[in-house]
C-alpha atoms as a PDB file:
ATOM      1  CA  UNK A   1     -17.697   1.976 -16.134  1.00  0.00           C
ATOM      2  CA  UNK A   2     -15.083   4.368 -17.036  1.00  0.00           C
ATOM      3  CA  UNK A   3     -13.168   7.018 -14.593  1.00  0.00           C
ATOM      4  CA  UNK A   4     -14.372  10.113 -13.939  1.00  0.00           C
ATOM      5  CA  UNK A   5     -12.847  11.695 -16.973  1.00  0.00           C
ATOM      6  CA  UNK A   6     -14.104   9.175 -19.400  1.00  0.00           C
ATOM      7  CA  UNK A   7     -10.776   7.450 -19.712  1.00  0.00           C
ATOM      8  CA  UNK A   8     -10.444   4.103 -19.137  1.00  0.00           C
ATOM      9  CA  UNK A   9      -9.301   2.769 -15.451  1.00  0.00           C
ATOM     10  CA  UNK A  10      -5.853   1.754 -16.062  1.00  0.00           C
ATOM     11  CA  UNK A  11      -4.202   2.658 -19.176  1.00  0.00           C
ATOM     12  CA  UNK A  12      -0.503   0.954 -20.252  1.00  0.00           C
ATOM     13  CA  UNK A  13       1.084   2.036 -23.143  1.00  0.00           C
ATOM     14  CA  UNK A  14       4.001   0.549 -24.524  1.00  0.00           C
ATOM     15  CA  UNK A  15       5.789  -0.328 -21.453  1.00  0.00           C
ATOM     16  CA  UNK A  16       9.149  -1.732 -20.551  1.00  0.00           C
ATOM     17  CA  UNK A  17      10.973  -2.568 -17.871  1.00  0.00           C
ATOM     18  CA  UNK A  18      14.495  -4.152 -16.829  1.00  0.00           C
ATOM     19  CA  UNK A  19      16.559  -4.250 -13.586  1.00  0.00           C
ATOM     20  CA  UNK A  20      20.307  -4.275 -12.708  1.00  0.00           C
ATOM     21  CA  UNK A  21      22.018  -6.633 -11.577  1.00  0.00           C
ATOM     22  CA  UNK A  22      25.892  -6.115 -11.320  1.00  0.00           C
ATOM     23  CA  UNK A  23      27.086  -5.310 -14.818  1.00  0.00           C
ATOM     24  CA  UNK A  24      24.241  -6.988 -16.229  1.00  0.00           C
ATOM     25  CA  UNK A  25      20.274  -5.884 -17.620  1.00  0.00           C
ATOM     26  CA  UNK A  26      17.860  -8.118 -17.305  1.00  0.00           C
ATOM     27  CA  UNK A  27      15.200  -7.196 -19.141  1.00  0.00           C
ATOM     28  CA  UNK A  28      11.377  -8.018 -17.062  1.00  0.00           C
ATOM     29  CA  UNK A  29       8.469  -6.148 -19.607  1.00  0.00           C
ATOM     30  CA  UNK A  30       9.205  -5.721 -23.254  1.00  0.00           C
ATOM     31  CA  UNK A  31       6.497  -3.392 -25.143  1.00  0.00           C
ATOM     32  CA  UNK A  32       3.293  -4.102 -23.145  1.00  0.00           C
ATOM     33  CA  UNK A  33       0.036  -2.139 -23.187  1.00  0.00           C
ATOM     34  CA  UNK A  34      -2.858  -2.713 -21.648  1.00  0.00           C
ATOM     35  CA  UNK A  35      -6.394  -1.328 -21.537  1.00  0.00           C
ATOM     36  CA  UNK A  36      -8.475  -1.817 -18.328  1.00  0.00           C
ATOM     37  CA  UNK A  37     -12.167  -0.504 -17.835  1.00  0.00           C
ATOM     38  CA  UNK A  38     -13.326   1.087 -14.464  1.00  0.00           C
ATOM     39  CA  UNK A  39     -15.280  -1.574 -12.368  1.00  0.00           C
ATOM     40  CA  UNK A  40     -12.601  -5.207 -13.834  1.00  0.00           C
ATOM     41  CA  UNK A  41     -11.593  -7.277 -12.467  1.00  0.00           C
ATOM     42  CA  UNK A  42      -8.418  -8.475 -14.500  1.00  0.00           C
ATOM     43  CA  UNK A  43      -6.440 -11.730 -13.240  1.00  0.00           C
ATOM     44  CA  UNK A  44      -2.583 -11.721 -14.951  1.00  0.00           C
ATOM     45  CA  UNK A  45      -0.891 -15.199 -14.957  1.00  0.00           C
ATOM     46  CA  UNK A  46       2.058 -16.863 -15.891  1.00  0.00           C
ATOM     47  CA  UNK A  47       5.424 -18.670 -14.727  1.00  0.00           C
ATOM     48  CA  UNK A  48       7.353 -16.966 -12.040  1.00  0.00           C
ATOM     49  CA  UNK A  49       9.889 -14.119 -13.204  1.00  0.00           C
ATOM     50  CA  UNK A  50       7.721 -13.543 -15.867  1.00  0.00           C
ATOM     51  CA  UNK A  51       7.006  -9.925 -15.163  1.00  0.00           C
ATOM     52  CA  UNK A  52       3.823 -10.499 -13.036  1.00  0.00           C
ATOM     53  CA  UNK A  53       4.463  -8.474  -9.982  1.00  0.00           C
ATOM     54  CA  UNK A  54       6.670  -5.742 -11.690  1.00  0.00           C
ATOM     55  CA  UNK A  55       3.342  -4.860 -14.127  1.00  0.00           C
ATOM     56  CA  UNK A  56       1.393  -4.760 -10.468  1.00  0.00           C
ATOM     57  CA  UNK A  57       4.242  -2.828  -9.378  1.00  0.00           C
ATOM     58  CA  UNK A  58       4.140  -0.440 -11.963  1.00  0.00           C
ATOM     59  CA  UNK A  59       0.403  -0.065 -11.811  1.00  0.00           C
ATOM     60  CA  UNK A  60       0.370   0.533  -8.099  1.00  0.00           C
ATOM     61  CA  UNK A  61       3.029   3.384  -8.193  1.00  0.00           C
ATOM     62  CA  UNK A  62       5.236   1.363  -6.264  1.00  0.00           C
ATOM     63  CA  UNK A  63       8.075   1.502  -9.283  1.00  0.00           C
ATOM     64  CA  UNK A  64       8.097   3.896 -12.646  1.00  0.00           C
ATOM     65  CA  UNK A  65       8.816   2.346 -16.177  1.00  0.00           C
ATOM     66  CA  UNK A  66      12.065   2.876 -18.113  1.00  0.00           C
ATOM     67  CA  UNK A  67       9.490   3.543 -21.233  1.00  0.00           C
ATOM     68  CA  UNK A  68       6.080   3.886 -22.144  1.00  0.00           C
ATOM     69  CA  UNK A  69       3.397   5.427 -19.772  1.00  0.00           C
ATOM     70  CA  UNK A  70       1.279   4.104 -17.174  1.00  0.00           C
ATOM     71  CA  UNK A  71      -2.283   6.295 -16.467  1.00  0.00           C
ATOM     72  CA  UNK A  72      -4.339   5.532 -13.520  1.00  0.00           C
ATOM     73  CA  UNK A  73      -7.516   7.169 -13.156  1.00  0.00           C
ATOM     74  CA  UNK A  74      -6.687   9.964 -15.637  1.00  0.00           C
ATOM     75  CA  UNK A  75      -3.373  10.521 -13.964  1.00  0.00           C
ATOM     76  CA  UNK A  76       0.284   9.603 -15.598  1.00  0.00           C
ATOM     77  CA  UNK A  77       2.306   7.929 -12.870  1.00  0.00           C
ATOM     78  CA  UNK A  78       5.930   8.583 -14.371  1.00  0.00           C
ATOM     79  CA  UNK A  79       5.261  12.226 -14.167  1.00  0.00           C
ATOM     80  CA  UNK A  80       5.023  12.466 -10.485  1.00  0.00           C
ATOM     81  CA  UNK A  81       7.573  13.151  -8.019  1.00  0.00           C
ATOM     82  CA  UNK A  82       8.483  10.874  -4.818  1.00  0.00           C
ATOM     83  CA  UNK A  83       6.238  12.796  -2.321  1.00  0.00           C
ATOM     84  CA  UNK A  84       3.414  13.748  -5.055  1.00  0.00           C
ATOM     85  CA  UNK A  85       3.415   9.645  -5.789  1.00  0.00           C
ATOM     86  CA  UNK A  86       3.153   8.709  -2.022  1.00  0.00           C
ATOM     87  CA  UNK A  87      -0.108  11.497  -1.860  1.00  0.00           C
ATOM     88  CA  UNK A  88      -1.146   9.541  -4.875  1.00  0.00           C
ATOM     89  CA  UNK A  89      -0.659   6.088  -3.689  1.00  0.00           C
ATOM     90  CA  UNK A  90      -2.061   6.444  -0.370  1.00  0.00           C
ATOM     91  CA  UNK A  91      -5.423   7.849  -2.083  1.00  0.00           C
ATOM     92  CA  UNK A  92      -6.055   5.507  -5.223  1.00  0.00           C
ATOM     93  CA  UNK A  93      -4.370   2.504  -4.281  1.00  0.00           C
ATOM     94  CA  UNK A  94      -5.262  -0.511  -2.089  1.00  0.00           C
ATOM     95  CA  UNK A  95      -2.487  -3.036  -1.906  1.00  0.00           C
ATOM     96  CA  UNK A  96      -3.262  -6.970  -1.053  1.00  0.00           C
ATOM     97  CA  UNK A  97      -0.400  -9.218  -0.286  1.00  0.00           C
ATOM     98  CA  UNK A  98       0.437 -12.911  -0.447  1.00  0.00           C
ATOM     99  CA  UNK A  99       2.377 -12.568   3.190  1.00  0.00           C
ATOM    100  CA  UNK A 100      -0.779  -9.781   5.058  1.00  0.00           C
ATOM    101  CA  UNK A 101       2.015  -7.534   6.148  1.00  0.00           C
ATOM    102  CA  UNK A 102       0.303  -6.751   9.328  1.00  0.00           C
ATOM    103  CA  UNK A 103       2.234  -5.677  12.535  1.00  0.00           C
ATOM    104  CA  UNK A 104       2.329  -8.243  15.441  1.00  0.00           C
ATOM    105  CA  UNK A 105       1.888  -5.422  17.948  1.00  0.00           C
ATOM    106  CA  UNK A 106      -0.913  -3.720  16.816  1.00  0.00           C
ATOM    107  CA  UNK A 107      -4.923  -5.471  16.812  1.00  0.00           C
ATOM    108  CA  UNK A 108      -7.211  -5.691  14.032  1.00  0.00           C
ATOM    109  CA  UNK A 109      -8.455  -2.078  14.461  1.00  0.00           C
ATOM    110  CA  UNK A 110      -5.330  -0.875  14.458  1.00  0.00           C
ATOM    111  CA  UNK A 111      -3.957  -2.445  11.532  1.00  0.00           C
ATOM    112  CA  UNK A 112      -6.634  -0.969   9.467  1.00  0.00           C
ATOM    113  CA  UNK A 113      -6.519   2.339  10.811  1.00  0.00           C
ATOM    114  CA  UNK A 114      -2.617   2.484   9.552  1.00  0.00           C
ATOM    115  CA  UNK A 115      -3.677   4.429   6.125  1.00  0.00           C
ATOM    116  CA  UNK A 116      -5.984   6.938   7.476  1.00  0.00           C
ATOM    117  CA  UNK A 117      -3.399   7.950  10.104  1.00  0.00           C
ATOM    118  CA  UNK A 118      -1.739  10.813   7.424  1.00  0.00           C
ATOM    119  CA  UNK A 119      -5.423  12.196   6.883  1.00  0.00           C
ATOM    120  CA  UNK A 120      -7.233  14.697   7.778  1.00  0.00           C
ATOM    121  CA  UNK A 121      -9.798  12.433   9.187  1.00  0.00           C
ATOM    122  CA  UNK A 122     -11.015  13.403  12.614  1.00  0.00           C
ATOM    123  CA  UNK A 123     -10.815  10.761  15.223  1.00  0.00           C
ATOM    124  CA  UNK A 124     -14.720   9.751  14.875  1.00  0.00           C
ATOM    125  CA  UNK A 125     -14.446   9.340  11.016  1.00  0.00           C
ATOM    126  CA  UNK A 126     -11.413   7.052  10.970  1.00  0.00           C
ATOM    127  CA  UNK A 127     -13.407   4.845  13.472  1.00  0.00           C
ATOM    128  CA  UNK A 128     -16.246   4.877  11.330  1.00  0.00           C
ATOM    129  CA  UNK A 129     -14.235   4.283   8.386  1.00  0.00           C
ATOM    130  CA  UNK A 130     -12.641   1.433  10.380  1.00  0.00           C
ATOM    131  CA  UNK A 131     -15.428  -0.171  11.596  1.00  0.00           C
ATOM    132  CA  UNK A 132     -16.828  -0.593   7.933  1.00  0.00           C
ATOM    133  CA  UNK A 133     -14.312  -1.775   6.732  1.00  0.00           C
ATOM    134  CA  UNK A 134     -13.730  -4.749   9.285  1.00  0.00           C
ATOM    135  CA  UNK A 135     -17.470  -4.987   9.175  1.00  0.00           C
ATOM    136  CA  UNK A 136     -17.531  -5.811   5.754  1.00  0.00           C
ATOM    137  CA  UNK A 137     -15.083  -8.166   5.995  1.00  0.00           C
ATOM    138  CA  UNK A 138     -16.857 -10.418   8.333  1.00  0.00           C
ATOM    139  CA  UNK A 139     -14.856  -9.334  11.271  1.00  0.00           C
ATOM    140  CA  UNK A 140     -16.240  -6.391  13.221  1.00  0.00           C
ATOM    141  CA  UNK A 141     -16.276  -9.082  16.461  1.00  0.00           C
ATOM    142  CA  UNK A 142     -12.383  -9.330  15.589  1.00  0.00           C
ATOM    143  CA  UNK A 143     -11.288  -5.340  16.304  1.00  0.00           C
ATOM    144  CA  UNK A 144      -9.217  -6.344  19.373  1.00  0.00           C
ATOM    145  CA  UNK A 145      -7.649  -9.596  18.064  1.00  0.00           C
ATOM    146  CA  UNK A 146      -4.338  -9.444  17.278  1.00  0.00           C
ATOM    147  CA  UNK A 147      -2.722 -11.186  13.837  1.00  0.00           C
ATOM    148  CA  UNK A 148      -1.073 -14.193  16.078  1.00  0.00           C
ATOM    149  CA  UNK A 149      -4.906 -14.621  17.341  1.00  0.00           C
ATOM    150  CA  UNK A 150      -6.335 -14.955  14.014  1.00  0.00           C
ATOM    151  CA  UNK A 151      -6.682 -17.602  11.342  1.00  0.00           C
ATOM    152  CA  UNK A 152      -4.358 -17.052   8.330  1.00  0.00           C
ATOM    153  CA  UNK A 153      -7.762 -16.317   6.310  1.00  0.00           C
ATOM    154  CA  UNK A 154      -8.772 -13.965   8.896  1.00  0.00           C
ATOM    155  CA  UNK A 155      -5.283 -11.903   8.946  1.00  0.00           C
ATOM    156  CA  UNK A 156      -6.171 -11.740   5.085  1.00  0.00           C
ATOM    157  CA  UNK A 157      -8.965 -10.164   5.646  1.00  0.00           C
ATOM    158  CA  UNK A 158      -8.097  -7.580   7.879  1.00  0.00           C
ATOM    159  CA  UNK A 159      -5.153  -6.937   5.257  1.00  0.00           C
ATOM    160  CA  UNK A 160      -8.479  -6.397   2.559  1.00  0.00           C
ATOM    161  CA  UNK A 161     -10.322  -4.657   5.518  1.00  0.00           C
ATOM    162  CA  UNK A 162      -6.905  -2.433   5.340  1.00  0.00           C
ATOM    163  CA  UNK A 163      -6.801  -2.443   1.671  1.00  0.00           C
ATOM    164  CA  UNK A 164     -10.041  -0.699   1.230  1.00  0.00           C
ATOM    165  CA  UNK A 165      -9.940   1.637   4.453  1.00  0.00           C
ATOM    166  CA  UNK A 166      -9.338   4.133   2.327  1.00  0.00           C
ATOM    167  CA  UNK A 167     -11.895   4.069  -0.753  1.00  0.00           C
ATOM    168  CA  UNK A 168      -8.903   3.484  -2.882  1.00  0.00           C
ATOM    169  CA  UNK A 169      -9.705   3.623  -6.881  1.00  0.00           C
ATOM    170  CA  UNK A 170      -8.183   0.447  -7.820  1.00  0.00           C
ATOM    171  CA  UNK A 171      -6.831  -2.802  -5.819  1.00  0.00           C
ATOM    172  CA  UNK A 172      -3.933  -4.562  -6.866  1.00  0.00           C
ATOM    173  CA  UNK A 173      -3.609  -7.961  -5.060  1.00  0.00           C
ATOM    174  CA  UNK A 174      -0.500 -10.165  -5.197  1.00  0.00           C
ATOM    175  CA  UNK A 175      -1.104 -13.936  -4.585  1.00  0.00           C
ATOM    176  CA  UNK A 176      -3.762 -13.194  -2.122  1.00  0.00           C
ATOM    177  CA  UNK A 177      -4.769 -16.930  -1.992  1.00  0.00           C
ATOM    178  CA  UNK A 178      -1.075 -18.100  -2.312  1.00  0.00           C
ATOM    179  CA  UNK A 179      -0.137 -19.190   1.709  1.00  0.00           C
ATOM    180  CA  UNK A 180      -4.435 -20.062   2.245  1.00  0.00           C
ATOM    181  CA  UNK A 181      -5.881 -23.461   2.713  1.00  0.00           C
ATOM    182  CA  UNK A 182      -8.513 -23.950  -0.256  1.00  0.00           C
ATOM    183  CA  UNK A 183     -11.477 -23.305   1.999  1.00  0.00           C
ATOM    184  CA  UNK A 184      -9.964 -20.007   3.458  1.00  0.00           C
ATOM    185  CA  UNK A 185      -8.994 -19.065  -0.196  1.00  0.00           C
ATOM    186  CA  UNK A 186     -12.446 -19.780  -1.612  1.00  0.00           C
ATOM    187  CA  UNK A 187     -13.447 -17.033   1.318  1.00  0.00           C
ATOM    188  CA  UNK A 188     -10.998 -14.749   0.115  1.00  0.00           C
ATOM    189  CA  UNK A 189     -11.892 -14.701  -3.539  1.00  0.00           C
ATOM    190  CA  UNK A 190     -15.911 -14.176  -2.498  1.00  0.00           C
ATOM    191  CA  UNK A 191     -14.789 -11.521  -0.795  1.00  0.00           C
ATOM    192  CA  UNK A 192     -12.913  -9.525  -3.702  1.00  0.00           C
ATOM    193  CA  UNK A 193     -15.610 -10.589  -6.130  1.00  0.00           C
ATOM    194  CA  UNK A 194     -18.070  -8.693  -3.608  1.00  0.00           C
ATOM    195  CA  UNK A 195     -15.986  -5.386  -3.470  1.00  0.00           C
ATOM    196  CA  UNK A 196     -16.002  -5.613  -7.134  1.00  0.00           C
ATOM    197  CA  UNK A 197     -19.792  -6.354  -8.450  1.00  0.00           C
ATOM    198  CA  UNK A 198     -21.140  -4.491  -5.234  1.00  0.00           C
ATOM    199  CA  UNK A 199     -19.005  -2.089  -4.718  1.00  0.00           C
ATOM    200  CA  UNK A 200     -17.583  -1.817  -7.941  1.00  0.00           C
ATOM    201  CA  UNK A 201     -13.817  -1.618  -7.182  1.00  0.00           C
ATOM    202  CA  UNK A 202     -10.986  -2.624 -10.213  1.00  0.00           C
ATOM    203  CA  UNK A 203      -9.193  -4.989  -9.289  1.00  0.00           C
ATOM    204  CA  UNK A 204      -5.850  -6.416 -10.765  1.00  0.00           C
ATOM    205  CA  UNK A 205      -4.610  -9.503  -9.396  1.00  0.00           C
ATOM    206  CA  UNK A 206      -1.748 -11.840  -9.900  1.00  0.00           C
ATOM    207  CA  UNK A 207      -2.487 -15.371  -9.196  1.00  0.00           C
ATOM    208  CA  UNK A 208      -0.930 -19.093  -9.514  1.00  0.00           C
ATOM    209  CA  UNK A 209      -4.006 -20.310  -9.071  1.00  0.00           C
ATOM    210  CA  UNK A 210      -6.684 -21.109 -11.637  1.00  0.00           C
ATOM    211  CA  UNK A 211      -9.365 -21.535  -9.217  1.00  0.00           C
ATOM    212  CA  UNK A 212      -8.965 -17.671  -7.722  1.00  0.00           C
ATOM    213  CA  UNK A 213      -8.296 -16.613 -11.714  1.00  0.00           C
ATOM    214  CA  UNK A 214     -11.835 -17.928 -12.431  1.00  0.00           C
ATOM    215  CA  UNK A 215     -13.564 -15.163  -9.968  1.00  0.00           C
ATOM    216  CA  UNK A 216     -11.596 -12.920 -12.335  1.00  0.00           C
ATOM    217  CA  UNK A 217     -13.605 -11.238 -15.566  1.00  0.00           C
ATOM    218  CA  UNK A 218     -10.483 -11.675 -17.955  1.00  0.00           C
ATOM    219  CA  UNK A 219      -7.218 -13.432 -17.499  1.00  0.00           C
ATOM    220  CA  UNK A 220      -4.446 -12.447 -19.214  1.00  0.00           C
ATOM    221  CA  UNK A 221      -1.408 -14.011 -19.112  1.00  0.00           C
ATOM    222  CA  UNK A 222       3.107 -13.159 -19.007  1.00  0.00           C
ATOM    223  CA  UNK A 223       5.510 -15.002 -20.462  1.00  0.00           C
ATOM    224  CA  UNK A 224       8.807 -13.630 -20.924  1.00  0.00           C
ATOM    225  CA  UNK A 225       8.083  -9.762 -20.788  1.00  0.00           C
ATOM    226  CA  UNK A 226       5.222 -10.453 -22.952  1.00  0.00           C
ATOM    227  CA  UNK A 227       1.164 -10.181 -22.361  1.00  0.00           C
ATOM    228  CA  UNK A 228      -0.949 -12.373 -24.275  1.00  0.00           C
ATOM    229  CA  UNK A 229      -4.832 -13.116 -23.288  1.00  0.00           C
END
């Protein structure tokens, strides 16, 4: 499966990336490109500081390359401005993290309903949308639960149930299984490998752990700026 415009998915082409720090560059991507196909589901390994979460980063919108060209769904992120990017983001993109990121004050419902609150939805289709998204996350008898009520497998996912609120394009997930007991991850990992054979979402992950990279179709993996398969 390609996207709409026959292009593939995600397409990196010769990308590189370095930071600041005081007087000194330290270089974090050197040269990469990378081809994904609508409906993957792409693992990326490798040793921390190896460039793993800056090449999510980049995919996701969240930061712009110093070279090269990153294409999402037929659309070049560099070339967007701030607020055109945010538009973007909040449409195509689906962001899983290690950590949930959910608020403390606000229940399950809520929590999920964050992303739809800058739509045009009307009140009725952001519960709807709600609702199936918690539903198909095994938690529709959760809505009222706050985070501190929940298991830490259960706050994940409502941050998936968040993640997908919003019939995003692609889903980038960042350690999902990383602070998860091995039963809780296992649960985890069925669930992303249902949103991506049912429902046919692409899916980029970064992952530690060889157990969650095996749910993956291809692992590829970083080493010092560089992506090898």
């Amino acid at each position: 499966m390609q996207a709409a415009d026959g292009q593939p998915m995600i397409q990196i082409s010769n990308v590189s990336k370095s930071y600041r720090r005081d007087r000194i560059t330290i270089p974090v991507l050197s040269n990469i490109s990378l081809t994904v196909p609508g409906g993957e589901f792409l693992a990326l390994m490798g040793p921390s500081g190896s460039g793993k979460t800056t090449l999510l980063n980049l995919i996701a919108g969240i930061d712009k390359p110093d070279s090269g060209d990153v294409v999402v769904n037929g659309t070049s992120i560099g070339s967007l401005g701030e607020s055109a990017l945010a538009r973007w983001r909040s449409t195509h993109v689906g962001f899983i993290f290690q950590f949930y990121n959910l608020l403390p004050v606000l229940t399950a419902y809520e929590n999920v309903e964050l992303p739809l609150l800058l739509t045009s939805l009307s009140k009725k289709e952001k519960r709807d949308h709600v609702t199936a998204a918690l539903t198909l996350v095994g938690l529709g008898d959760r809505m009222k639960h706050y985070p501190k009520q929940l298991s830490g497998g259960q706050e994940q996912r409502v941050a998936i149930a968040r993640a997908i609120v919003t019939d995003p394009t692609v889903l980038v997930a960042d350690e999902p299984t990383g602070d998860l007991d091995k039963i809780s991850a296992s649960e985890v990992m069925t669930l992303l490998e249902t949103l991506n054979k049912e429902y046919g979402k692409t899916i980029v992950m970064v992952t530690h752990d060889p157990r969650a990279a095996e749910k993956a179709h291809k692992v590829m993996h970083l080493d010092k700026g560089e992506l090898t398969s």
